[in-house]
Every structure is written in structure tokens, then in C-alpha cells.
C-alpha atoms as a PDB file:
ATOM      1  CA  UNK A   1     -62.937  21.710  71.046  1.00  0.00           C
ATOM      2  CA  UNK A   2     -59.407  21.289  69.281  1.00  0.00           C
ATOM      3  CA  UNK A   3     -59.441  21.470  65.401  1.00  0.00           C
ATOM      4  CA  UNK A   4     -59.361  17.988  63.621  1.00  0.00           C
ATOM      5  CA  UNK A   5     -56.302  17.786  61.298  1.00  0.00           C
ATOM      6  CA  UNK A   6     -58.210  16.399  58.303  1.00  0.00           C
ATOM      7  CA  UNK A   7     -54.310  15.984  56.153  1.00  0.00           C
ATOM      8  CA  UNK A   8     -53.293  13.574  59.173  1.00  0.00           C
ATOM      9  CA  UNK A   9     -56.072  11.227  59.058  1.00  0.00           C
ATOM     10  CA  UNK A  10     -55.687  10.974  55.104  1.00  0.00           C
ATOM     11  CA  UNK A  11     -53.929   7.639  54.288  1.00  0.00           C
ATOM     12  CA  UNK A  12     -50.004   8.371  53.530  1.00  0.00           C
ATOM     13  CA  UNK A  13     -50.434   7.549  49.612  1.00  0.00           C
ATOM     14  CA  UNK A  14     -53.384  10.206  49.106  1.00  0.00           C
ATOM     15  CA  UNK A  15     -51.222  13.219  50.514  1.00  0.00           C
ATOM     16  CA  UNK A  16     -50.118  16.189  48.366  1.00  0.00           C
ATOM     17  CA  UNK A  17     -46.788  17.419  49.073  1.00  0.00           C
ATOM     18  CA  UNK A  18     -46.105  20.321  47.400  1.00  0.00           C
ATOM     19  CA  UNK A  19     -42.442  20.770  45.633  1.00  0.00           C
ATOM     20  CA  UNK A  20     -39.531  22.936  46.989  1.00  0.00           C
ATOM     21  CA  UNK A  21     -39.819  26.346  44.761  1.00  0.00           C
ATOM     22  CA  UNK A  22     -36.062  25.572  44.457  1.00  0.00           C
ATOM     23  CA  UNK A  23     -36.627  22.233  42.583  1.00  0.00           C
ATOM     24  CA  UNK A  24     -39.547  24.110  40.176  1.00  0.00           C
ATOM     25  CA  UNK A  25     -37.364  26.650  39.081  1.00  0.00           C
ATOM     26  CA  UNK A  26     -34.369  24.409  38.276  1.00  0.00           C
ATOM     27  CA  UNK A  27     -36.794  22.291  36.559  1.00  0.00           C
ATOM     28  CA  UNK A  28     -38.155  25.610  34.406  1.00  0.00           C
ATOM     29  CA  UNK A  29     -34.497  26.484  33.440  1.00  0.00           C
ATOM     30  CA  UNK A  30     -33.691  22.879  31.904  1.00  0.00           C
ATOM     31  CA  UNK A  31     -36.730  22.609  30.208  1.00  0.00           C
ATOM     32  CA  UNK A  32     -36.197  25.880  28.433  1.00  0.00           C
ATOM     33  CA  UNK A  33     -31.891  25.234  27.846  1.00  0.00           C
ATOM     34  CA  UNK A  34     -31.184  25.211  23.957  1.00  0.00           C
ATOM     35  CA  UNK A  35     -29.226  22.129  23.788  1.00  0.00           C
ATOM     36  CA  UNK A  36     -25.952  22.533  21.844  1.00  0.00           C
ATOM     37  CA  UNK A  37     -25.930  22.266  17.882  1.00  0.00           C
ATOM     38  CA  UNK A  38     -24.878  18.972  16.758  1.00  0.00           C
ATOM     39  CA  UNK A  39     -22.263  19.325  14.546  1.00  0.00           C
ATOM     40  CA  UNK A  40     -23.427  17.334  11.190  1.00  0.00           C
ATOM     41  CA  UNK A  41     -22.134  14.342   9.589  1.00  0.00           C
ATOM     42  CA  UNK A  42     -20.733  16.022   6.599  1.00  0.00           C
ATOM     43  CA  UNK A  43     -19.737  18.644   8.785  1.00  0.00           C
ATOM     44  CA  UNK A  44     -17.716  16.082  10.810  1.00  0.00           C
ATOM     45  CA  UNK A  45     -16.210  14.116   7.654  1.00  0.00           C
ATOM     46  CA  UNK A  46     -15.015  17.915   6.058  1.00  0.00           C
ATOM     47  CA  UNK A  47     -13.377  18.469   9.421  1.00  0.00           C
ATOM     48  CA  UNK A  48     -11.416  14.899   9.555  1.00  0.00           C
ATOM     49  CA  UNK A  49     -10.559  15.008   5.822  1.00  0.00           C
ATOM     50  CA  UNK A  50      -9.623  18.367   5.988  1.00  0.00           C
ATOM     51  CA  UNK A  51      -7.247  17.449   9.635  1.00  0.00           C
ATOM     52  CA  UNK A  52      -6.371  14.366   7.198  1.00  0.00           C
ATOM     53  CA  UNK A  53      -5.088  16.508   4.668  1.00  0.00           C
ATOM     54  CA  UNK A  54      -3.054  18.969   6.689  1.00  0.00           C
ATOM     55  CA  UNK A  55      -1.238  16.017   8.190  1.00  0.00           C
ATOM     56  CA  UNK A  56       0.001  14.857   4.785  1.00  0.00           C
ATOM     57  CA  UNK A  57       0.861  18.435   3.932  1.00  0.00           C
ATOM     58  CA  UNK A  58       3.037  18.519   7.168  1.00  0.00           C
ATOM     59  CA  UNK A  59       4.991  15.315   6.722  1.00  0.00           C
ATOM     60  CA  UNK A  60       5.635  16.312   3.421  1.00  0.00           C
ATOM     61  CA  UNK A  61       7.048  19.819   4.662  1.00  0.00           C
ATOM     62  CA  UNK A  62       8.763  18.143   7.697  1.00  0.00           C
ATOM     63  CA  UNK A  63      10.323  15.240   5.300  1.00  0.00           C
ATOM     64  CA  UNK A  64      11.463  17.813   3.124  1.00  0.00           C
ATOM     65  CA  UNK A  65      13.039  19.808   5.971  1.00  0.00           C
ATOM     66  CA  UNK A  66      15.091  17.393   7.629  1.00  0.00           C
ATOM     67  CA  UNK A  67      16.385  15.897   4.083  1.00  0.00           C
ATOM     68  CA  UNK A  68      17.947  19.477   3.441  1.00  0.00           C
ATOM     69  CA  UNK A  69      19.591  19.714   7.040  1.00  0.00           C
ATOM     70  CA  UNK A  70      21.063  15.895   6.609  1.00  0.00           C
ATOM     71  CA  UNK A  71      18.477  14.168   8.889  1.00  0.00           C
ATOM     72  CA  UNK A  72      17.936  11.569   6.194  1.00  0.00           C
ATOM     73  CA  UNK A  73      16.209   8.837   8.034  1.00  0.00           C
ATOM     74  CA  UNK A  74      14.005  11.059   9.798  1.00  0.00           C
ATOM     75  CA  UNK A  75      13.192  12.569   6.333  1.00  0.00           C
ATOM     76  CA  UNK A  76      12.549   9.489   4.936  1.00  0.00           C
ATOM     77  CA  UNK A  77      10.030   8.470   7.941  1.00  0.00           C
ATOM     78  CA  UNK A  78       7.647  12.033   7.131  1.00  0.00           C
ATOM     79  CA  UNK A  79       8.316  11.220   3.536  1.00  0.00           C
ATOM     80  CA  UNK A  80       6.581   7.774   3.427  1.00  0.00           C
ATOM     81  CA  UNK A  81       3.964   8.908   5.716  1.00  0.00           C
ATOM     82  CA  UNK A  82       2.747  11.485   3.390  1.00  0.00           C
ATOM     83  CA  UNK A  83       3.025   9.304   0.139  1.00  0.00           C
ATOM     84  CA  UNK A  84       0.953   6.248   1.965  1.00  0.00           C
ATOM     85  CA  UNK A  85      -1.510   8.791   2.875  1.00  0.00           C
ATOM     86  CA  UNK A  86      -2.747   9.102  -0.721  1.00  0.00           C
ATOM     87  CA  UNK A  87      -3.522  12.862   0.048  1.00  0.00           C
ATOM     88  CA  UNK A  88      -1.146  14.346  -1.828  1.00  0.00           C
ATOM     89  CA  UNK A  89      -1.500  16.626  -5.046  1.00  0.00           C
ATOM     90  CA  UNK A  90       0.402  14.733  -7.578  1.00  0.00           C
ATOM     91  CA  UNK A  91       2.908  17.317  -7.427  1.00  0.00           C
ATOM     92  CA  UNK A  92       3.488  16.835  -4.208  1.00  0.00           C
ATOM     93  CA  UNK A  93       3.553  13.385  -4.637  1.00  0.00           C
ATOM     94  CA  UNK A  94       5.923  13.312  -7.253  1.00  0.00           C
ATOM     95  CA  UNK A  95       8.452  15.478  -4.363  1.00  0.00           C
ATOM     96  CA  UNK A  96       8.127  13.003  -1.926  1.00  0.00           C
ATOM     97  CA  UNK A  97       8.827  10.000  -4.049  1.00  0.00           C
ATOM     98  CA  UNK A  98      11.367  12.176  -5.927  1.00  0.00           C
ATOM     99  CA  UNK A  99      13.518  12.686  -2.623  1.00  0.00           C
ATOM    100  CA  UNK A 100      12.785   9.318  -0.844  1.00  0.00           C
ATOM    101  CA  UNK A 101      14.220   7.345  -3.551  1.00  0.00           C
ATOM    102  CA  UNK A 102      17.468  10.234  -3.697  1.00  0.00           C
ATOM    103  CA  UNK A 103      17.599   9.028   0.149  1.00  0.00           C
ATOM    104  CA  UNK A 104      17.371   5.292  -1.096  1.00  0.00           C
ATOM    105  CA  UNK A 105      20.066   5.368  -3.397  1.00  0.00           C
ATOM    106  CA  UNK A 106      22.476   7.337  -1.252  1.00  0.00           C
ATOM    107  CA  UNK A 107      22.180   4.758   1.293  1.00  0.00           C
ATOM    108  CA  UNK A 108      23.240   2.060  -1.586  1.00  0.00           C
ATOM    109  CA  UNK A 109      19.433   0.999  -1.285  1.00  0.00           C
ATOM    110  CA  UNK A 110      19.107   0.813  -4.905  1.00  0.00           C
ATOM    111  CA  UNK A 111      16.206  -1.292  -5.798  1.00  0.00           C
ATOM    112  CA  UNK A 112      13.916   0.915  -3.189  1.00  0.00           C
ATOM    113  CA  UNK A 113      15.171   3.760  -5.164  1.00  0.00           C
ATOM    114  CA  UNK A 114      14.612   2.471  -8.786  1.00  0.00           C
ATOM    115  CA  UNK A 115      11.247   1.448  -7.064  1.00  0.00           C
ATOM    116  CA  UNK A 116      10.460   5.046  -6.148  1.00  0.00           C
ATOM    117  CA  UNK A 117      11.518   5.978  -8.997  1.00  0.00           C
ATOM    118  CA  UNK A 118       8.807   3.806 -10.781  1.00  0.00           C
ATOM    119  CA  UNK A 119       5.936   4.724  -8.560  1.00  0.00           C
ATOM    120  CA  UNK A 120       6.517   8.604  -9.742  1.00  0.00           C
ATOM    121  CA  UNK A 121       7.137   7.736 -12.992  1.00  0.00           C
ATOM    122  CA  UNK A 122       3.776   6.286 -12.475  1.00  0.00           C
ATOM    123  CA  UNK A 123       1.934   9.392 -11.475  1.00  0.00           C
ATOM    124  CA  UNK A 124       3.297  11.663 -14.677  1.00  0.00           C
ATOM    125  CA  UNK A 125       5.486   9.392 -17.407  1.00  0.00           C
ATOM    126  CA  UNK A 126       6.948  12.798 -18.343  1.00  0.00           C
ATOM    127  CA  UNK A 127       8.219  13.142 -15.184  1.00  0.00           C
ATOM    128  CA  UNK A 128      12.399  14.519 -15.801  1.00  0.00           C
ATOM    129  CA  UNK A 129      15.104  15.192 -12.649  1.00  0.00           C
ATOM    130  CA  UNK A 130      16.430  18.581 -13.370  1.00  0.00           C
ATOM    131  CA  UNK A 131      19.563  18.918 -14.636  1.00  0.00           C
ATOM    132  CA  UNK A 132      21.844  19.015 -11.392  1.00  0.00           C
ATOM    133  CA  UNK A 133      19.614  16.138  -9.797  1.00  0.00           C
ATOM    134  CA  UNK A 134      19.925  13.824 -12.837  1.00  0.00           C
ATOM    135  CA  UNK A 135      24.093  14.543 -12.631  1.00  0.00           C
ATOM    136  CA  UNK A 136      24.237  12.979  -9.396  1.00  0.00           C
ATOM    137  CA  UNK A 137      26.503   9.687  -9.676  1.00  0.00           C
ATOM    138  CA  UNK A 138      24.061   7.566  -8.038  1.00  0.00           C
ATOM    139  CA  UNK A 139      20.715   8.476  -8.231  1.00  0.00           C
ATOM    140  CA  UNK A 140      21.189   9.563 -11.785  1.00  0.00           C
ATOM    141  CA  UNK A 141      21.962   6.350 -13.153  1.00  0.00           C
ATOM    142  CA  UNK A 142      19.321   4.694 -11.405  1.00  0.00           C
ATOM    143  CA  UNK A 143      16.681   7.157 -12.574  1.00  0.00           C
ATOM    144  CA  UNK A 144      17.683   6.583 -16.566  1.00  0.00           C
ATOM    145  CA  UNK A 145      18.113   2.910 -16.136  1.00  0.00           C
ATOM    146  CA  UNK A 146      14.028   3.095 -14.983  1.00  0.00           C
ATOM    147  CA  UNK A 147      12.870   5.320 -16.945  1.00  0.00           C
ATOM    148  CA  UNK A 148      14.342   3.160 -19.952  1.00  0.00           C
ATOM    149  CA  UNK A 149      12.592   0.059 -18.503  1.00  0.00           C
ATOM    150  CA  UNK A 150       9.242   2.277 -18.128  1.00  0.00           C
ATOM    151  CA  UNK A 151       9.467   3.433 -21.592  1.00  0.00           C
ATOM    152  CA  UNK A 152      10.582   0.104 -23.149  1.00  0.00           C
ATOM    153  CA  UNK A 153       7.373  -1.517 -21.750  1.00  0.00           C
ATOM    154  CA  UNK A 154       5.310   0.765 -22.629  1.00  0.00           C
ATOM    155  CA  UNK A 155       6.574   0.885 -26.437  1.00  0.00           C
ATOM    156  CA  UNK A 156       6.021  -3.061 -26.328  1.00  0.00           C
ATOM    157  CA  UNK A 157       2.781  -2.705 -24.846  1.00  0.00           C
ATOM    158  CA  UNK A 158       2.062  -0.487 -27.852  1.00  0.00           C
ATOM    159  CA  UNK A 159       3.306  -2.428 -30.578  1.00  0.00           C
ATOM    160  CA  UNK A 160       1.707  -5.383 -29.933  1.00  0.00           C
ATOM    161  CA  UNK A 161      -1.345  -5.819 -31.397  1.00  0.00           C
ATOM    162  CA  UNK A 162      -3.716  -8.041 -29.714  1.00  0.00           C
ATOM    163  CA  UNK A 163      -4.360 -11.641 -30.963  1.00  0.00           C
ATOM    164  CA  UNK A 164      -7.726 -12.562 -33.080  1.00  0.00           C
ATOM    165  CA  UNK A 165      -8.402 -15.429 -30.741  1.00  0.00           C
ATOM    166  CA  UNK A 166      -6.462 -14.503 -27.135  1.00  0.00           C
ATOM    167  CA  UNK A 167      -6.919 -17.185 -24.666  1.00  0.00           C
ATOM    168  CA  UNK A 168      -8.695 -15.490 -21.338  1.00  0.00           C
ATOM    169  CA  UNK A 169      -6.057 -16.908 -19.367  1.00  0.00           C
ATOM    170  CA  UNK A 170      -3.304 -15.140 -21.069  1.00  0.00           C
ATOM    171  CA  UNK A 171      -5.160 -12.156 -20.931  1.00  0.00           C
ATOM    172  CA  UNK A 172      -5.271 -12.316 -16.775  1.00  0.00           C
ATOM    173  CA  UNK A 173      -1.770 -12.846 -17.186  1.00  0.00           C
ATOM    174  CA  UNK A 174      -0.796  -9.501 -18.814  1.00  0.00           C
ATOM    175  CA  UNK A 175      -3.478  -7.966 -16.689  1.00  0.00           C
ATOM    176  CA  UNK A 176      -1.562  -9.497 -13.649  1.00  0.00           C
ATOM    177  CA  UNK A 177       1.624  -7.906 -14.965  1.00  0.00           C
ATOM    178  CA  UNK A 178      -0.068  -4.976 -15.660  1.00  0.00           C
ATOM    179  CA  UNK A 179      -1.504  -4.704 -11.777  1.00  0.00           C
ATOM    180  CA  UNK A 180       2.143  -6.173 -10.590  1.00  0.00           C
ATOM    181  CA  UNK A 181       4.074  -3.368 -11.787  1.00  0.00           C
ATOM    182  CA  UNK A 182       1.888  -0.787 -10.817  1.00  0.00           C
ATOM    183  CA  UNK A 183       2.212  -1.375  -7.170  1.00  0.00           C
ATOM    184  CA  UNK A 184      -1.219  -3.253  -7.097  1.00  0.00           C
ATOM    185  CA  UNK A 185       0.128  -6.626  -5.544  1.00  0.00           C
ATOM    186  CA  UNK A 186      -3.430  -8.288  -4.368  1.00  0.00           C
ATOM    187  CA  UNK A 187      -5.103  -7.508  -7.517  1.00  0.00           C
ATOM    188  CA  UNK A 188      -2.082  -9.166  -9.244  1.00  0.00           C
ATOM    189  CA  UNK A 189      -1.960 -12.167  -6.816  1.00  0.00           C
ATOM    190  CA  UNK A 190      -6.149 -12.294  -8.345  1.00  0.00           C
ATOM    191  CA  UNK A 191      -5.718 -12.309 -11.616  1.00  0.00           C
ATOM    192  CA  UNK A 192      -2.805 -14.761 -11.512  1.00  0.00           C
ATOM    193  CA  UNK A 193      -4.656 -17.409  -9.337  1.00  0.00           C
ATOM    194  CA  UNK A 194      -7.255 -17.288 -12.133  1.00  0.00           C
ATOM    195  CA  UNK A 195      -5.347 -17.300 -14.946  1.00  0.00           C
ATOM    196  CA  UNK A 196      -4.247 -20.675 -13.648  1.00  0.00           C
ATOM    197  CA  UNK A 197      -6.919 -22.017 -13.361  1.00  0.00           C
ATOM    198  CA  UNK A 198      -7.486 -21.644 -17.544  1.00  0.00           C
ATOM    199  CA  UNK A 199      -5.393 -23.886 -19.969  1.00  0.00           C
ATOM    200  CA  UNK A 200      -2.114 -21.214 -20.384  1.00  0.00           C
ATOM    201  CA  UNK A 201       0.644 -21.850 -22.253  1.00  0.00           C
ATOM    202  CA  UNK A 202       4.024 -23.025 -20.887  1.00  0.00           C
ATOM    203  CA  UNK A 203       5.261 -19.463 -21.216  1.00  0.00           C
ATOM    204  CA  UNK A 204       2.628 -18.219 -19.618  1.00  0.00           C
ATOM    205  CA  UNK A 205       2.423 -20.570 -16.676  1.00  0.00           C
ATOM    206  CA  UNK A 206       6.222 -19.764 -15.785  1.00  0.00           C
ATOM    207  CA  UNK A 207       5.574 -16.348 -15.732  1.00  0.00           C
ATOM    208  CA  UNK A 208       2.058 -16.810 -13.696  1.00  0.00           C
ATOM    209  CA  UNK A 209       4.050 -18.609 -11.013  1.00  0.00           C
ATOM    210  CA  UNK A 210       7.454 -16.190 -11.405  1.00  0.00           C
ATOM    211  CA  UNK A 211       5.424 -12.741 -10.682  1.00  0.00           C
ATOM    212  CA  UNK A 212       2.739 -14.236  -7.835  1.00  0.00           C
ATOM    213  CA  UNK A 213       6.052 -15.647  -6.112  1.00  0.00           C
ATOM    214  CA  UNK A 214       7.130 -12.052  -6.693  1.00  0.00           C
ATOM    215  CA  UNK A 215       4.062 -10.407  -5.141  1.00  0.00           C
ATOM    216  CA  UNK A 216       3.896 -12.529  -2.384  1.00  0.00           C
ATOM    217  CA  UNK A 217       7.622 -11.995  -0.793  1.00  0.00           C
ATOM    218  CA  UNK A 218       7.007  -8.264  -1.574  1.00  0.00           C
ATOM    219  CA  UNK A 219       3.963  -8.595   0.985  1.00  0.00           C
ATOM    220  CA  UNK A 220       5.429 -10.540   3.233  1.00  0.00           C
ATOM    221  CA  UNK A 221       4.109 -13.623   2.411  1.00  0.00           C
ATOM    222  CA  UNK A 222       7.269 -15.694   2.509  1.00  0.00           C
ATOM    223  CA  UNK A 223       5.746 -19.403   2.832  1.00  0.00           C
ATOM    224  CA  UNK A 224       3.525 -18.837  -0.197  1.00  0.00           C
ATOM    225  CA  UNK A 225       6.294 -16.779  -2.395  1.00  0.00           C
ATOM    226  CA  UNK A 226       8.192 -19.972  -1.768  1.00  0.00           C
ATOM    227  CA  UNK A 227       5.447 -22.312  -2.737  1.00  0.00           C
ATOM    228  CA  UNK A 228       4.915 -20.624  -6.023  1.00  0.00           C
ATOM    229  CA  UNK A 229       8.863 -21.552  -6.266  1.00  0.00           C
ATOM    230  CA  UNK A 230       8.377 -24.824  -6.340  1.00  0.00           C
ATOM    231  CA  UNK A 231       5.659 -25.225  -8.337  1.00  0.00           C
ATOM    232  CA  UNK A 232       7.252 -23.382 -10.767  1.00  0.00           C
ATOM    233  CA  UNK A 233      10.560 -25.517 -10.705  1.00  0.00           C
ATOM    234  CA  UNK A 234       8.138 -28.495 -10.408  1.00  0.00           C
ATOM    235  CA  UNK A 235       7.100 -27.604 -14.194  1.00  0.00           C
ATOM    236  CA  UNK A 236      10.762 -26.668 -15.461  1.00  0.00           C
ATOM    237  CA  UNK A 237      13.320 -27.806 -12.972  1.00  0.00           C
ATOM    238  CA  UNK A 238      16.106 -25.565 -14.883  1.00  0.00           C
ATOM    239  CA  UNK A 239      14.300 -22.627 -14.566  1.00  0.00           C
ATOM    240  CA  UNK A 240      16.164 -19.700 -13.472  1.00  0.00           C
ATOM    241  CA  UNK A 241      15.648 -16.101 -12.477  1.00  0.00           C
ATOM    242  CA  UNK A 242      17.126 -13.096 -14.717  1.00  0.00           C
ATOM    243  CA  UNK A 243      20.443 -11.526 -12.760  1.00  0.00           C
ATOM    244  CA  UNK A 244      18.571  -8.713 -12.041  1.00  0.00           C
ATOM    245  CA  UNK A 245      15.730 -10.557 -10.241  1.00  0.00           C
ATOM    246  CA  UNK A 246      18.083 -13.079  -8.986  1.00  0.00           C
ATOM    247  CA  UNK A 247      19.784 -10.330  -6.391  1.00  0.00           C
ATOM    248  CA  UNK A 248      16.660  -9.319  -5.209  1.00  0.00           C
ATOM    249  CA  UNK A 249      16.795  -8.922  -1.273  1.00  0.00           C
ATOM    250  CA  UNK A 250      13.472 -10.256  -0.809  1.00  0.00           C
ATOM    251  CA  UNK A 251      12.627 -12.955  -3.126  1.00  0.00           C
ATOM    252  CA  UNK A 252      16.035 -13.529  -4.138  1.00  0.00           C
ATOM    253  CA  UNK A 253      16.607 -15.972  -1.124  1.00  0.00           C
ATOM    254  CA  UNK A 254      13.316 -17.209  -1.000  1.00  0.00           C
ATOM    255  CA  UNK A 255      13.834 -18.940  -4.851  1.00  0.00           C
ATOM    256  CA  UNK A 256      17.322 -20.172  -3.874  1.00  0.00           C
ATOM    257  CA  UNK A 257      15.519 -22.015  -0.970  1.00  0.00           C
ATOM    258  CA  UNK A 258      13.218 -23.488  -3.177  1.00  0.00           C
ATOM    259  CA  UNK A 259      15.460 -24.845  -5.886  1.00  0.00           C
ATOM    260  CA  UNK A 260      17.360 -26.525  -3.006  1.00  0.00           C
ATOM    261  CA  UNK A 261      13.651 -27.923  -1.801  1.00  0.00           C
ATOM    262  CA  UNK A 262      13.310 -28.909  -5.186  1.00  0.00           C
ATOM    263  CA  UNK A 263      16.811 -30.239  -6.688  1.00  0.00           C
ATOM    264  CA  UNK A 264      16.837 -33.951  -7.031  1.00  0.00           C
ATOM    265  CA  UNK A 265      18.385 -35.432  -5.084  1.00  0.00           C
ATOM    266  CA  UNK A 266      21.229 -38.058  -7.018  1.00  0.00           C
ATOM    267  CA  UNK A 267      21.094 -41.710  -5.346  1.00  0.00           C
ATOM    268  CA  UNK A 268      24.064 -42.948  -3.541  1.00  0.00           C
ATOM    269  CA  UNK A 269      26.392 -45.564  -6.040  1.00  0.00           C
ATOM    270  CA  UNK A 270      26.281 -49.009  -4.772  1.00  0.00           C
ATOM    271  CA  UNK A 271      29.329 -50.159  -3.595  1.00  0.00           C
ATOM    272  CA  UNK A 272      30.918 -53.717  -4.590  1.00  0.00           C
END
């Protein structure tokens, strides 16, 4: 009598099929990998900051090496990528704004130069050119004439002594100086909009309006630099800018626009 297959007359789903020894050894070898260490967060952030930092370093170098073989505009390129990168050692800081405003100023680019000047002068107020740099019949000039203004202020800011009973406002005024002329243009543009805001003096209010105006054009904010303009020769229709400020490249036109905008116009005579 032929031997009943008892597997084949189990239903389908109650079957055992036994795995491939293949498959059960390929499954033994992942389950006992060692997954790769995971580099840590810190460990990640040291390794960006530190990529971060050698970047700087090597605009800075690169900057410096193509100013001394004449490449001037591709100097000045590295140069301003490693000063915006605010990585630099303030020594090295001090290099690259040192030779970005000598490339300035021998392009005839004066006010960038003055205002690279300013920004080093910024980092260390003792900050000199040596003595063959500070002969140079450009930059020199323009490297006295801002260290003068820089000291000036500062003498002024130290011999005036601050009122009994200062107004707020014309406290966020001098603040928004203050924040203006250290580069800080949206802070200033801040302080500004809220001195306004307080009951200022007519002095005060001019120069509110004169330095927002200011720190708009300087960020590209033409429409409102203008506006600021206007309401300033809204309050004193003969105001004027100082020479100096007057042959700005950026705001200079932007205030001559406005006065037009502004000027009253004189009514036609009536003719018999």
C-alpha cells in the first residue's frame, strides 16, 4: 500500500518551509555588523567651524598674494571674503582691511577707502600705517584725514558730559549715531525710528532723518533713503547736506532727487 504524504494533505497556510541556509547565514552576519560610529554633533560643528576657519585663512593668504603680483581686483574679491567672514584674528583683520582700502584708494575709490580705513580703526584705535605705507600720496592722506575724524569724535564723545535730565529720545539718537558709524546700519535704522517717535528737538529730528536716509541708501534701500529726504526737507525746506556728504555716490543723488520732489513749485504770473 503506497505511503500517504501527510505534508500534502495539510492545508497550504499550515506548511513549514524551511529557509535557504544561504538566507540564515546572511541574516546572522547583519545582525552581528557594528554599524558605523556616528560622528557627534559637536564633533560635526568643530569640523565645519574649523573648514570655516581655514577658508578665511585662505582668502586672506590668496588676497594678499595677488595684491603683491598686481592682480588688484582679484585681491580685493579674497580680501572681502575673509573680512565678511568674521573669522579673522583681529590682526588679520586689521591686514585685510589695511590692503583693501590701499586697493580702494588707488583706484580713486576714496570714500570705500576712508571707509576701510574706519572699520580697522575700529578693531584697534591705535592702529598706525608704517612709515613707507603712510608716505604713499593717496592712501596716506586718506588714512590721516580718518583717523583725525575718529579721534575728533571720540574726544567730543569724551568731553561731553551727559545732561541731568536727557530726553530718551535724544539719547536713541546718539545711540543711533553711535551704531551708524560703527557699521551697524539696522540697529541704527532701530534706534532712529524710535527716537522719533519721542518729542526730539529740531536738531535732533534733522539729524534722526539725515543718518536713517544715510543707512538706508548704504543698504540699498533707495525708496526709503529718499523718503527720509523728504521728510526731512518737509521740516526745513533749506536744509542742506555738508560738501562732504553732499558728493556721496550713494545718497548723494538720492537727496538731490528729493529736494527736487520737494522744491515748491512758484505759480505761473497771470498775464494781462
Amino acid at each position: 500500500m503506497p505511503s500517504r504524504n501527510t505534508d500534502a494533505a495539510k492545508p497550504a497556510s499550515t506548511r513549514f518551509f524551511a529557509p535557504p541556509l544561504g538566507l540564515l547565514l546572511a541574516a546572522s552576519l547583519l545582525g552581528c555588523a557594528v554599524p558605523p560610529e556616528e560622528m557627534s554633533a559637536s564633533s560635526l560643528y568643530e569640523s565645519t567651524k574649523q573648514d570655516r576657519l581655514d577658508k578665511a585663512s585662505g582668502n586672506l593668504n590668496e588676497g594678499l598674494r595677488l595684491y603683491g603680483i598686481g592682480n588688484y581686483e582679484g585681491a580685493l574679491k579674497s580680501l572681502l571674503s575673509a573680512s565678511d567672514s568674521s573669522l579673522l584674528t583681529p590682526q588679520q583683520e586689521l591686514n585685510a582691511r589695511k590692503h583693501t582700502a590701499f586697493i580702494h584708494c588707488a583706484a580713486n575709490r576714496i570714500n570705500e577707502c576712508k571707509t576701510e580705513f574706519a572699520k580697522a580703526l575700529a578693531i584697534d584705535k591705535s592702529f598706525e600705517l608704517s612709515a613707507a605705507e603712510a608716505g604713499h600720496p593717496i592712501w596716506g592722506p586718506a588714512f590721516r584725514g580718518i583717523k583725525g575724524e575718529t579721534e575728533s569724535r571720540q574726544e567730543r564723545k569724551a568731553s561731553v558730559q551727559a545732561p541731568i535730565a536727557s530726553s530718551s529720545g535724544s539719547s536713541l539718537v546718539a545711540d543711533g549715531v553711535t551704531s551708524y558709524e560703527s557699521g551697524d546700519y539696522t540697529k541704527a535704522i532701530k534706534q532712529f525710528s524710535d527716537a522719533l517717535k519721542e518729542a526730539l528737538s529740531a536738531e535732533d529730528q534733522l539729524k534722526a532723518r539725515k543718518f536713517m536716509a544715510f543707512s538706508y541708501c548704504v543698504t540699498n534701500r533707495t525708496t526709503l533713503c529718499r523718503q527720509e529726504f523728504e521728510k526731512l526737507l518737509q521740516t526745513k525746506p533749506d536744509f542742506d547736506l555738508l560738501p562732504s556728504e553732499a558728493g556721496h555716490p550713494t545718497w548723494g543723488p538720492v537727496f538731490r532727487a528729493a529736494k527736487n520732489r520737494v522744491r515748491p513749485t512758484t505759480a505761473p504770473k497771470k498775464t494781462s
